[in-house]
Every structure is written in C-alpha cells, then in structure tokens.
Protein backbone atom coordinates (compact mmCIF):
# COMPACT_ATOMS: atom_id res chain seq x y z
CA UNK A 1 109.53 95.73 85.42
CA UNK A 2 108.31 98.12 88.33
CA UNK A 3 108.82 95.23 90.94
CA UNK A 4 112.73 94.78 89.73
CA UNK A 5 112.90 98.67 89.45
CA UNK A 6 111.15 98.58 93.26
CA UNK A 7 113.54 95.92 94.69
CA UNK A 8 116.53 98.11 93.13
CA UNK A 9 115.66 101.03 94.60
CA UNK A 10 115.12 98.81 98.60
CA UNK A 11 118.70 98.25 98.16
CA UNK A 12 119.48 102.21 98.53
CA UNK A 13 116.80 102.45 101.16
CA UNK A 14 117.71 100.20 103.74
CA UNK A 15 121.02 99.99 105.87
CA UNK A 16 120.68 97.39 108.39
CA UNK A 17 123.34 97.52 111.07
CA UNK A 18 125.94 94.77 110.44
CA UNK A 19 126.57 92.95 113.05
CA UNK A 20 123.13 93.19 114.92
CA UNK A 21 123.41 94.61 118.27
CA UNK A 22 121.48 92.14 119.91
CA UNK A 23 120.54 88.67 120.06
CA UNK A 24 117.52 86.77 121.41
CA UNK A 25 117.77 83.94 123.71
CA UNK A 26 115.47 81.92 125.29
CA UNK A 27 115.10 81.59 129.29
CA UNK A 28 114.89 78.84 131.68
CA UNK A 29 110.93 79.85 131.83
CA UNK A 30 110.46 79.13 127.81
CA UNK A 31 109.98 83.45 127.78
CA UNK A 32 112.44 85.26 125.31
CA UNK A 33 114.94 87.82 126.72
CA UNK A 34 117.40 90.10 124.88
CA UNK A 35 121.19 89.79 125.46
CA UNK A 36 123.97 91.97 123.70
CA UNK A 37 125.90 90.85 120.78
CA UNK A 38 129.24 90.54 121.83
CA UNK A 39 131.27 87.89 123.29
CA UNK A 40 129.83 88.04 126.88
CA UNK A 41 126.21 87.91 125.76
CA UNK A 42 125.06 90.05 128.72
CA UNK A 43 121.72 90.86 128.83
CA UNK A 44 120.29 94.54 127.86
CA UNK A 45 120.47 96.99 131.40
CA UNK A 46 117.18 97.38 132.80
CA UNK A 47 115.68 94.50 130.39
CA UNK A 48 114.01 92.51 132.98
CA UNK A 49 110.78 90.49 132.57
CA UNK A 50 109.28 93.25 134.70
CA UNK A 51 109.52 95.94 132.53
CA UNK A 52 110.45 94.50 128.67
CA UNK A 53 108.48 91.88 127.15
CA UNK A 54 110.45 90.63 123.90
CA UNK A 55 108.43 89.23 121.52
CA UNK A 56 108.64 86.79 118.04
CA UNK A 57 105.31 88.02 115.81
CA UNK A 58 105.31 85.70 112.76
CA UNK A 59 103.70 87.92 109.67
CA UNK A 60 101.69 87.37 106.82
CA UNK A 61 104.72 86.95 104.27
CA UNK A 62 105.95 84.26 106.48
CA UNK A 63 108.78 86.29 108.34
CA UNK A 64 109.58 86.39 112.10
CA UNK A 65 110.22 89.53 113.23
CA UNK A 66 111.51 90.65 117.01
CA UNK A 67 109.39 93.49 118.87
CA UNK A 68 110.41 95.18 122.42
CA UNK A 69 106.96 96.36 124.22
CA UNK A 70 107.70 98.36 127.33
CA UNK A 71 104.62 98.92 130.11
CA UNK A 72 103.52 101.71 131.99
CA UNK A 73 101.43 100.86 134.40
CA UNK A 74 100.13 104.66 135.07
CA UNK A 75 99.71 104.81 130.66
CA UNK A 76 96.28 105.26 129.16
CA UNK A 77 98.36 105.26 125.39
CA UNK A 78 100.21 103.14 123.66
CA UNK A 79 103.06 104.37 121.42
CA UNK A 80 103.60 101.94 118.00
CA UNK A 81 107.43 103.12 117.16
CA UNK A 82 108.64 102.59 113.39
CA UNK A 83 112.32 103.64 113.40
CA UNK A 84 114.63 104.43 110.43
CA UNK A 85 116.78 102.68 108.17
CA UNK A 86 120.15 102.47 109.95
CA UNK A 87 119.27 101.36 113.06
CA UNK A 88 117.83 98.05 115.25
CA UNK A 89 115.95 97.78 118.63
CA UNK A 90 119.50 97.20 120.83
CA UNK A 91 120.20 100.97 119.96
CA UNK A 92 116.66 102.16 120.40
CA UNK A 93 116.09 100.44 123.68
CA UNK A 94 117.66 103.70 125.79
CA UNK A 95 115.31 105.85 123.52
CA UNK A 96 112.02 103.57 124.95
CA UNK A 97 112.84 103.98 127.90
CA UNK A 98 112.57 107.56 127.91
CA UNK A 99 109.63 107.90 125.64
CA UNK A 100 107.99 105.26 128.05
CA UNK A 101 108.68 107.36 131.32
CA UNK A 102 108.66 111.18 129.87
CA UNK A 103 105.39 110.35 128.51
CA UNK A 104 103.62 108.06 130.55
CA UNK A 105 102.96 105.70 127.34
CA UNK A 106 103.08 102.21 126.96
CA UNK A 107 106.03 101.60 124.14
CA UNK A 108 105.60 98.69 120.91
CA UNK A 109 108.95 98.98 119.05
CA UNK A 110 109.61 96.08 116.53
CA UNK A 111 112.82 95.41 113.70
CA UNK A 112 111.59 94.96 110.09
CA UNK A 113 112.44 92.08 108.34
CA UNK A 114 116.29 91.87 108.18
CA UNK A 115 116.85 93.79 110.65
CA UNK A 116 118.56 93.08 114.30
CA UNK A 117 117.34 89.69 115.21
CA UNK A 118 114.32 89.21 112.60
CA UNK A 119 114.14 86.97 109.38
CA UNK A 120 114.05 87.67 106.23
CA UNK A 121 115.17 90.43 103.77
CA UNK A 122 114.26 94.06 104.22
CA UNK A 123 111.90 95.53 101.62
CA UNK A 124 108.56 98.25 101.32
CA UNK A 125 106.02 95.58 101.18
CA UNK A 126 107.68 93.67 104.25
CA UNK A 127 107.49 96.44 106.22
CA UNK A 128 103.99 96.92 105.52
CA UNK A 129 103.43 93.30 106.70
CA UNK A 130 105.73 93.76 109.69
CA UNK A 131 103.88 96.73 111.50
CA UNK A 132 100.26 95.22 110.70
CA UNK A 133 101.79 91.75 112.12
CA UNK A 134 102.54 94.01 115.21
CA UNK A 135 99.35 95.95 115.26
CA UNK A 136 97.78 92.86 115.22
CA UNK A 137 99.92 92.01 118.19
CA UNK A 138 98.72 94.38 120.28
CA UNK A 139 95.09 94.22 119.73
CA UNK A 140 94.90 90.28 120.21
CA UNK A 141 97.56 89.55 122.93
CA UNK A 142 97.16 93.35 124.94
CA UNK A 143 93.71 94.31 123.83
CA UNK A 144 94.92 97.38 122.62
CA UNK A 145 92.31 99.16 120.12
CA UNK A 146 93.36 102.20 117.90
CA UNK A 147 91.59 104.73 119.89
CA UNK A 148 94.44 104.00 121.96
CA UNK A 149 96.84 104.04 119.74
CA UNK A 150 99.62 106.51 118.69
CA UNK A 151 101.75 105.48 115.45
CA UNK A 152 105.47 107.23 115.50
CA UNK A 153 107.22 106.89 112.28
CA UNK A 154 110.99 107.95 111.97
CA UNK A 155 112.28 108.36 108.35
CA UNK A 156 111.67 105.70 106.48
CA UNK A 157 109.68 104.46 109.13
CA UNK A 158 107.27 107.27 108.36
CA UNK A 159 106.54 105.00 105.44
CA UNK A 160 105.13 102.09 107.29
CA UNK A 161 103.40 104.02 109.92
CA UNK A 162 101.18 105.99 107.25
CA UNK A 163 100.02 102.69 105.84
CA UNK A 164 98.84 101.66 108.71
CA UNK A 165 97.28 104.98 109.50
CA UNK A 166 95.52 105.19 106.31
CA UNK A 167 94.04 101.76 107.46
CA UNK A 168 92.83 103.19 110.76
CA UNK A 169 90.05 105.51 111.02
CA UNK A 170 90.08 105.96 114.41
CA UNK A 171 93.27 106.19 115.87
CA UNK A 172 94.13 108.69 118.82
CA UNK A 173 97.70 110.03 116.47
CA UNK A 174 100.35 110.15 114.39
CA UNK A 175 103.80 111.43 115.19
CA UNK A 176 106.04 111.98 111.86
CA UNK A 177 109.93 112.43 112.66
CA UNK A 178 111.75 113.41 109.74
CA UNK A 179 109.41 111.66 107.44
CA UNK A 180 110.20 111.38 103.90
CA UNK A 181 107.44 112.52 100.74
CA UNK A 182 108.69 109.13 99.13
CA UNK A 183 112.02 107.34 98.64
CA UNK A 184 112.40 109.06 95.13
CA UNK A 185 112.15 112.35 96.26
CA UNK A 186 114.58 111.93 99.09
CA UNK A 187 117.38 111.66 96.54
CA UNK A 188 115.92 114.10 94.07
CA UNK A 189 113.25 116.96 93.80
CA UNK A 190 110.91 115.72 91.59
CA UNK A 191 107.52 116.34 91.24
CA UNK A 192 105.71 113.58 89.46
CA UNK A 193 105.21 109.57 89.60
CA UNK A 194 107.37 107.00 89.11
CA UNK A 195 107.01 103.05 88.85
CA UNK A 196 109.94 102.65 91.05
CA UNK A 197 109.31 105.21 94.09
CA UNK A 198 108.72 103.65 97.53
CA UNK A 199 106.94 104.58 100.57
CA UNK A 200 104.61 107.19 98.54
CA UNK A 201 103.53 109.02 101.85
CA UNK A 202 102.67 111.78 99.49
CA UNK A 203 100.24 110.00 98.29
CA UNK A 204 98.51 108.48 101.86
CA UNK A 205 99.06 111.43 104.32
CA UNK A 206 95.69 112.54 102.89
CA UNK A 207 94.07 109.34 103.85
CA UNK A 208 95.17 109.78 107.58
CA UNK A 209 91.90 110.94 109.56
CA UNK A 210 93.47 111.94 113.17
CA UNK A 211 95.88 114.64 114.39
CA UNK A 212 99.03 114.59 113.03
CA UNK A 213 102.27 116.16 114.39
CA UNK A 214 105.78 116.84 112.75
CA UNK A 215 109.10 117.34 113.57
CA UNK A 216 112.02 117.89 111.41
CA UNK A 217 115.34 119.98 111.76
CA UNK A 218 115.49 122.72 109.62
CA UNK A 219 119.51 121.35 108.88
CA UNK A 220 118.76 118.10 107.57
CA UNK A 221 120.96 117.00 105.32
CA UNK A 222 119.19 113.59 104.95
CA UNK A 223 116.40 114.22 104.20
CA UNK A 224 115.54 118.00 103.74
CA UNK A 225 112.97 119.89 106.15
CA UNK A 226 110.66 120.37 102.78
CA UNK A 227 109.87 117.06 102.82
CA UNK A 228 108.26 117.42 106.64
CA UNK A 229 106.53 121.02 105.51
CA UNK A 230 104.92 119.24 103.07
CA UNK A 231 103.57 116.17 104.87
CA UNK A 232 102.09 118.61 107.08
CA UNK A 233 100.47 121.16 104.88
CA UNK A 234 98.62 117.98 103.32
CA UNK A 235 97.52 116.57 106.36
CA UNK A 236 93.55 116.94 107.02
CA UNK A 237 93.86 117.35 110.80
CA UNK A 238 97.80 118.69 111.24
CA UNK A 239 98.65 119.40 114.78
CA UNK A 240 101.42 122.37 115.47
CA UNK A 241 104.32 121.12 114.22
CA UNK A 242 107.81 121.75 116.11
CA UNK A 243 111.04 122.89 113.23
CA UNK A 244 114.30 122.39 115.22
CA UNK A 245 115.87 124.79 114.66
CA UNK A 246 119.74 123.57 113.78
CA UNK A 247 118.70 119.85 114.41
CA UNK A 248 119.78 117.16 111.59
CA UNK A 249 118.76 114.13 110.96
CA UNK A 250 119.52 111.79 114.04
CA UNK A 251 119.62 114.38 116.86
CA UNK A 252 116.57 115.86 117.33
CA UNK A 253 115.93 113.77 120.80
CA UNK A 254 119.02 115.36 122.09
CA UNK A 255 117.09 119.21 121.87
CA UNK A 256 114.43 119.76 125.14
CA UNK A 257 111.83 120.86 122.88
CA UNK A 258 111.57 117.38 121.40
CA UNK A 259 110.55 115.76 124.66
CA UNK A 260 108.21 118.66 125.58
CA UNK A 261 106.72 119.00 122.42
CA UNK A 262 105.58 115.56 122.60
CA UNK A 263 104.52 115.52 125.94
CA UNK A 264 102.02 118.51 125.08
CA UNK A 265 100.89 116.54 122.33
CA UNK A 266 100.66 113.34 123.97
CA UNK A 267 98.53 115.31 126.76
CA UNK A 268 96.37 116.99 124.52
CA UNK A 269 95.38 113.18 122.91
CA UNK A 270 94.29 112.07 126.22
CA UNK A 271 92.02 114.52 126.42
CA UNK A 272 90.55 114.13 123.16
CA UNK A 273 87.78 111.39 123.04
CA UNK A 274 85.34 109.38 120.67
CA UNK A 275 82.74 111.87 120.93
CA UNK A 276 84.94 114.95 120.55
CA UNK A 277 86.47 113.36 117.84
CA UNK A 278 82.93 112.30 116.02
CA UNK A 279 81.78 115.94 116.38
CA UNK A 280 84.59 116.91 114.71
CA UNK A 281 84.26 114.56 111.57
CA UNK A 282 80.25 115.94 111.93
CA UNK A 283 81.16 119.63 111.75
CA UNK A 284 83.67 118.65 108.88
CA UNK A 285 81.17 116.87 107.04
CA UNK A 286 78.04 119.60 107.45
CA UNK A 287 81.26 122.37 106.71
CA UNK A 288 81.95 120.38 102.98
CA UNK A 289 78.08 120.24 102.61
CA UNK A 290 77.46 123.30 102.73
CA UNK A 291 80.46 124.43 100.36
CA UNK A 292 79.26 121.65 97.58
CA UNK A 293 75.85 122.97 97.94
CA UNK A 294 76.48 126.61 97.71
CA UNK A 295 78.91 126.11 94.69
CA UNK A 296 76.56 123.51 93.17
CA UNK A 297 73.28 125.58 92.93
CA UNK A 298 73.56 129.04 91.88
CA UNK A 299 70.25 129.26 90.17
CA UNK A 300 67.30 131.36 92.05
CA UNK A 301 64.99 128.97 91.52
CA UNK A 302 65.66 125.03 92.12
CA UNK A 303 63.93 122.33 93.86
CA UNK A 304 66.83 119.88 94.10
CA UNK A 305 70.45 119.65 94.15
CA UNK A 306 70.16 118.28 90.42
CA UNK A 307 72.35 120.52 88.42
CA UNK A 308 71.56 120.73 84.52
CA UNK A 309 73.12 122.43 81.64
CA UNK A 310 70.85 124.25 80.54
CA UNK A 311 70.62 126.68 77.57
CA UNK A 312 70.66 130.40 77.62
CA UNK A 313 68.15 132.73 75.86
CA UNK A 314 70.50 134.80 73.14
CA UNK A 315 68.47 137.82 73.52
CA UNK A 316 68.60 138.07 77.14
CA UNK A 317 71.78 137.34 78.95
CA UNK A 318 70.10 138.36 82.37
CA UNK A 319 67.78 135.46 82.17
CA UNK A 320 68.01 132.68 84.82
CA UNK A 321 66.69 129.13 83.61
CA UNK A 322 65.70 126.76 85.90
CA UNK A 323 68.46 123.95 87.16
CA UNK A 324 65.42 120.77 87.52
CA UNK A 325 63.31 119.37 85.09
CA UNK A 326 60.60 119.87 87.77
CA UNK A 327 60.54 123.82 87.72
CA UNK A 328 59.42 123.31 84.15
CA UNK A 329 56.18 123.69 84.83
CA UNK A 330 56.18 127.11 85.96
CA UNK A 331 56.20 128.75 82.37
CA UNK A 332 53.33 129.38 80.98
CA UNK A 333 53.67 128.46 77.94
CA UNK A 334 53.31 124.80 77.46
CA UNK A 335 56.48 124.21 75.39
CA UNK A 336 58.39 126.57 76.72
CA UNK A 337 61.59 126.29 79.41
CA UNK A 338 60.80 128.66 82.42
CA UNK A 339 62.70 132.35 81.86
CA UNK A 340 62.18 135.66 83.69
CA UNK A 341 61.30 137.48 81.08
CA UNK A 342 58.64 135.67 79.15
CA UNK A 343 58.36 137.43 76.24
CA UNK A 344 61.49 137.86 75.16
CA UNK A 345 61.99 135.10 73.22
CA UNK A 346 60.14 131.98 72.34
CA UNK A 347 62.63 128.42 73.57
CA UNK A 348 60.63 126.07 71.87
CA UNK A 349 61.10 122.21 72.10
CA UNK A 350 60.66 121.49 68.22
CA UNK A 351 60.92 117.88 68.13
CA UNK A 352 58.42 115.74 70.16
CA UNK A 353 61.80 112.88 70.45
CA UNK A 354 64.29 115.44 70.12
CA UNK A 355 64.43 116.64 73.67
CA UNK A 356 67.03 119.50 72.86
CA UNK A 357 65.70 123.31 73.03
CA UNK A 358 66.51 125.41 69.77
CA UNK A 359 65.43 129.24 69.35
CA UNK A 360 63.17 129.93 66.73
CA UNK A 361 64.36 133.63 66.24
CA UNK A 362 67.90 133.12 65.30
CA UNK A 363 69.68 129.96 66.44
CA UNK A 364 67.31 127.82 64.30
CA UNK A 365 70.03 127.28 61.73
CA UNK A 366 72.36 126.21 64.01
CA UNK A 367 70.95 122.08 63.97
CA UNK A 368 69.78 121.27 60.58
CA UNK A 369 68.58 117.51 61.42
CA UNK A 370 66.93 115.49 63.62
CA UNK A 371 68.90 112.95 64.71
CA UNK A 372 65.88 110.50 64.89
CA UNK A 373 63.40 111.30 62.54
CA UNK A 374 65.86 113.26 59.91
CA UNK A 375 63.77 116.12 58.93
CA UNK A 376 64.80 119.21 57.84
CA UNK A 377 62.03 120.79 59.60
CA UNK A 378 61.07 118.97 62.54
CA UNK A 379 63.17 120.44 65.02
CA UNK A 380 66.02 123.37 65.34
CA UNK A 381 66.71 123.69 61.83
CA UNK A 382 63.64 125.56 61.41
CA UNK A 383 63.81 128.64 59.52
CA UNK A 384 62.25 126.81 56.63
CA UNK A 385 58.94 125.71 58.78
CA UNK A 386 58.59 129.04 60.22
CA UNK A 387 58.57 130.63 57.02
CA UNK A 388 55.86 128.38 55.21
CA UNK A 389 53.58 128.63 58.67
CA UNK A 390 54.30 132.41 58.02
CA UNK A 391 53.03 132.27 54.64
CA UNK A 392 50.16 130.47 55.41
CA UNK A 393 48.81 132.97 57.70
C-alpha cells in the first residue's frame, strides 16, 4: 500500500518538460553530441567535444540516463548538479557554463529517468539510482574521489543529492538550493510521518558529515523559505547560509549574491583538507565525550563509567552511594553498600541470592518475599527476624 501511495504522490512531484529540449545524436567519431530539439537539429552553442562531454550511464534499475560533464582545466573541484522537477539539461546547459567558469569547478549535470533524453519513468527510487549511477561515473571513468566532490541539489533535487551525501563520509560539500523537508511537507505543514512522503531530507540532513550551505528566497511561493531554515538548523556542520531577500523559486541565479556567495564557499572548500577536516571530527568526538561523561557520572566516588541505580539511605538524603560494584569494598562493614555517613543507617544485603539492598530500620516491610527461596524472613521483609533476634538477646 505505501509503494502505490509512493508512486501516487511521484506523479505530483515530477514535471518533465514535454517536448525535451534536446536530443542526442551520435557523431561520425562513435562520441555522443547534443543537438536541439527542433526541426533544424542544430547542435547546443559552445557544445563542442572540447569543452562538453555527453554521456549515456546505464544504472542499476536498468535505465539509461544522459549526463553533460563540463571541464576546467584550472578546477581542483568537481560540482555533481541535481536540478529540479521542471526542467532538463538543454535549459541548464547556459547555467554550467557559468557555474563552470565563475567558479573554477569541473561541472557533472545528468537528467533523471524520464527526463530530456533518458529512459525510463521518473520516480524517488530512480533518482536515487540515477545520481549513484553518475557518482559512479565519475570515480571510475574521471577518477574523481569525494574529497573532491561538491553535491548541489535544487528542489527536488535536494532529495537525491542528500542520499548520496548521507552515503559519503568524506565529501568536500553540499550546496542545498531551495531544498524541500520532504515532498509531503511541500504541499502541507505537517509535522509527523507518513507512508507516502518522498525525498524525507528531514530525516538524512543529519546523516550528512561535511559543510553544508543554503540558499532560499525568502518569497518562495514553491516551496516556502521554512523548509531551507530548517534543513540548515539540522545540519551538523551548516555553513552561513545566504536568504535572498525577494528571490522565488527559479530566480535566485539572476541576484549577484548567488554567484558570490558560492564562490566564497567554493574557496573556502579548497582550502579545507583531510587533515583539517579529521581534526575536526576529533575535536567533535573528544567535545561529545566529555559531555556523556560529565552527565553520566555525577557520583564523587566512581572507578568506571558504569552507571548503577543504586538505592538511597531514607534517613539521610545527603548520602552519596557509590555508582560501581567495585567501590563496594570501601565500607566497612562487610554487608554493607559504601555511604558517607556510616552510622546512620544499616543497608543490609538480607538474602545471600537476593542481591537487592532493603533497610532494616523502616523499609523492611516494603518486600515481603524472596523471590527465590520464599521466606518471609530471609530478606527485606524483615521486621519479623529482627524482632525474634531482638528477643533473643
């Protein structure tokens, strides 16, 4: 029932433009090149061999889907572009272009399945396979690794790029434009989980162990700005995010602070290496360490970081127990459990296979049994054994 309900709710999500406005053909060479969709076929400006490689990746669910990777030769990243649900790579290409020479970054963009020149119908677990098909891409044919890499997700492609960057522990970035919580909560505010939801990014952003940067107009009527506030306030390692102000949902590459925002960011990324980064997980850890440890022992005195419940005396609320069956030993009485204040009380452990503390003075009555030998007198029901010992003496 949650698959049907799942495909249902893929048929809201994704618009595929209709026709697509490309179309791949094959060269003289055997090498694939990208020509326009209309009557004249002519090929994409600027889409030479030289600087466009197109590319068929075949993914694990059996689809063929088209990718666009643009070179740099002066780039030290690579850029992995998911874009959103209304568009294909013939109306991205312009964008690439800029992204590639603003930024100094080589530039992966791919169409999901059903989308521009690809096979197959569009869905959330296709485009899962689709962007690790192109991953893959990169690493085997480019010997890219994900140090190098920078995932970019727009809308709904914010959904396939945190999947992949859950996957990844070491990648150099993420770059989240107008990324969606999940599908659900893009058409209404809700605030718990449903069998039919998509891209759950609320639900992976925490899973995502490099920076992360934002960007969302503050009018987006699409999908609202809360939805990129809260991505980022979950993140583990956010970077400073950039709200446009009075940018919607398609036009924030029109505003200058988009491009210089990411330039800064992409900057800052280069800089950052794999032992910066693995001092920073190392502080992070020793920082939670510390926290657990200092929450986790409050006792004075405690040889290990065993925490036990242990009972407290009635007659002295000031007393401090030990936390580890080894500080036992430091009572002196032989059956007694370590207190400050010896001699305020007597915590005696009645039952030699009962291993449970009762009081003799006034919580005796509390445990009338033993739940192995079943005595009324063997362990913490024992007012009646203290008063015949009594009357003996």
């Amino acid at each position: 029932m949650g698959c049907l309900l799942s495909q249902l709710a893929a048929k809201f999500a994704f618009f595929p433009p209709s026709p697509s406005t490309y179309r791949i053909k094959k060269r003289e060479d055997g090498r694939l090149t990208a020509v326009t969709s209309s009557s004249t076929e002519t090929p994409i400006p600027n889409a030479d061999g030289s600087s466009m490689e197109v590319l068929s990746i075949k993914t694990k669910r059996g689809n063929k889907i088209v990718a666009f990777y643009l070179k740099n030769p002066y780039a030290r990243l690579t850029l992995l572009y998911s874009h959103g649900n209304a568009a294909d790579l013939g109306q991205l290409y312009d964008l690439f272009v800029q992204l590639k020479l603003n930024l100094r970054v080589n530039v992966m963009g791919y169409d999901y399945s059903g989308y521009g020149a690809s096979s197959g119908k569009p869905s959330e677990s296709n485009t899962y396979a689709d962007i690790e098909a192109v991953y893959q891409c990169l690493e085997t044919e480019y010997g890219v690794s994900q140090e190098d890499v920078i995932l970019y997700g727009q809308s709904v492609g914010s959904g396939p790029t945190l999947h992949l960057a859950s996957k990844l522990p070491r990648l150099r970035g993420v770059v989240l434009h107008s990324a969606i919580l999940s599908g659900l909560r893009v058409l209404c505010h809700v605030k718990f989980k449903c069998c039919c939801d998509i891209y759950k990014n609320i639900n992976k952003i925490r899973k995502v162990k490099c920076p992360v940067l934002v960007i969302h107009g503050t009018e987006d009527d699409v999908v609202n700005w809360h939805h990129g506030h809260g991505l980022w306030k979950m993140s583990r390692e956010p970077y400073e995010p950039l709200w446009i102000k009075g940018g919607g949902h398609c036009n924030l590459e029109l505003f200058p602070d988009y491009i210089r925002h990411l330039c800064r960011f992409i900057h800052e990324m280069e800089k950052v290496t794999t032992v910066t980064r693995l001092r920073k997980i190392r502080q992070n850890l020793q920082c939670r360490r510390r926290s657990w440890t200092s929450t986790s022992v409050s006792t004075s005195c405690c040889c290990c970081m065993i925490k036990l419940r242990c009972p407290r005396c009635p007659k002295c609320p000031d007393c401090s127990l030990p936390s580890c069956p080894a500080c036992w030993a430091k009572c002196p009485g032989c059956c007694r459990l370590s207190c400050i204040k010896t001699n305020c009380c007597s915590w005696k452990l009645r039952c030699p296979r009962f291993w449970r503390p009762s009081c003799c003075c006034k919580w005796g009555s509390l445990r009338q049994k033993c739940c192995f030998c079943g005595s009324l007198c063997c362990c913490a029901g024992g007012k009646e054994r203290s008063n015949r010992e009594s009357t003996r003496e």
